[in-house]
N, C-alpha and C. Protein backbone atom coordinates (compact mmCIF):
# COMPACT_ATOMS: atom_id res chain seq x y z
N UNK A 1 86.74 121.69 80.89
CA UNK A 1 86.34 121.22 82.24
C UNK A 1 87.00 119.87 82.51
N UNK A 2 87.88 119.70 83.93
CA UNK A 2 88.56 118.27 84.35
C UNK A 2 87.62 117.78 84.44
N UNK A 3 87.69 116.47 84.71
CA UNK A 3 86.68 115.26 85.36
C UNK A 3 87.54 115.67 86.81
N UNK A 4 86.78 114.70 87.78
CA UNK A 4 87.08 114.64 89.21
C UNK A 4 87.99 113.65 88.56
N UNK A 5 88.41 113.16 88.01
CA UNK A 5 89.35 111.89 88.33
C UNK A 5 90.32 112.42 87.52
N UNK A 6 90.67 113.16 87.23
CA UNK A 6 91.93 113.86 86.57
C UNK A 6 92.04 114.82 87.56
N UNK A 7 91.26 115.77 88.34
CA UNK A 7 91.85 116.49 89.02
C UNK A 7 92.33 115.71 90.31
N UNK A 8 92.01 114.56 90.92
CA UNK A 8 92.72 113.66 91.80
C UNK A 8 93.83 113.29 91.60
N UNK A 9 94.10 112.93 89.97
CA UNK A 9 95.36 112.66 89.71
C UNK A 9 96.17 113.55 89.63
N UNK A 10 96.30 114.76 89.81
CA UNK A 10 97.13 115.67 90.21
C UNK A 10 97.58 116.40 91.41
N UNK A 11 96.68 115.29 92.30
CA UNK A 11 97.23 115.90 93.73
C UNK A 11 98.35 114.57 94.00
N UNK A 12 99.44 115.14 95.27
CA UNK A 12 99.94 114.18 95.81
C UNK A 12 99.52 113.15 96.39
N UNK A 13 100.06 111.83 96.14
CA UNK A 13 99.45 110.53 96.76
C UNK A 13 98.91 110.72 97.66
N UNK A 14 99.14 111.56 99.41
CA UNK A 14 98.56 111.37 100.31
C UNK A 14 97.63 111.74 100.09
N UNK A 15 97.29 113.16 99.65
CA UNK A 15 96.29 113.73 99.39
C UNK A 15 94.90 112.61 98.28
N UNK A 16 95.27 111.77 97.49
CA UNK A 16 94.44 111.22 96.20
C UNK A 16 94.09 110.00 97.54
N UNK A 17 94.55 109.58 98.14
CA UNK A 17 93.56 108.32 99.38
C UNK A 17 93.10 108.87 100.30
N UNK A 18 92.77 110.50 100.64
CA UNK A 18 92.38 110.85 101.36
C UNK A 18 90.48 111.38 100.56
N UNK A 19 90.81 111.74 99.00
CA UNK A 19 90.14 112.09 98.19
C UNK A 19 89.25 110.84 97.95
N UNK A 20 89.75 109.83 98.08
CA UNK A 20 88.89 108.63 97.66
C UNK A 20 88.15 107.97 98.38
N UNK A 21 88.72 108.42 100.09
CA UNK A 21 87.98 108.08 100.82
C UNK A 21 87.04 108.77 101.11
N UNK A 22 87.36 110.23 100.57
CA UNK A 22 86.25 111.01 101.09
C UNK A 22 84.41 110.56 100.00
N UNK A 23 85.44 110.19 98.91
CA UNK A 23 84.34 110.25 97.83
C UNK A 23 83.53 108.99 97.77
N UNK A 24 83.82 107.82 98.21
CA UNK A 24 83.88 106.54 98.67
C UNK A 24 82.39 106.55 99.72
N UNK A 25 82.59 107.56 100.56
CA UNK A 25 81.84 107.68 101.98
C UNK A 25 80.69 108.51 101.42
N UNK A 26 81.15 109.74 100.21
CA UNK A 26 79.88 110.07 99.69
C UNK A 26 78.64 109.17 98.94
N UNK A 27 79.44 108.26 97.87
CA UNK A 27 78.86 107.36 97.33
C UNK A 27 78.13 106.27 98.36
């Protein structure tokens, strides 16, 4: 099983600040 933060690191940059913001807004 990934962590969420390894599977972020395998998306493309745009995609990983779009991920952080999303997760950011969850927290």
């Amino acid at each position: 099983m990934q962590t969420l933060k390894e599977l972020i690191e395998q998306l493309p940059p745009e995609l990983q600040q779009e991920v952080q913001d999303f997760v950011e807004f969850l927290l």
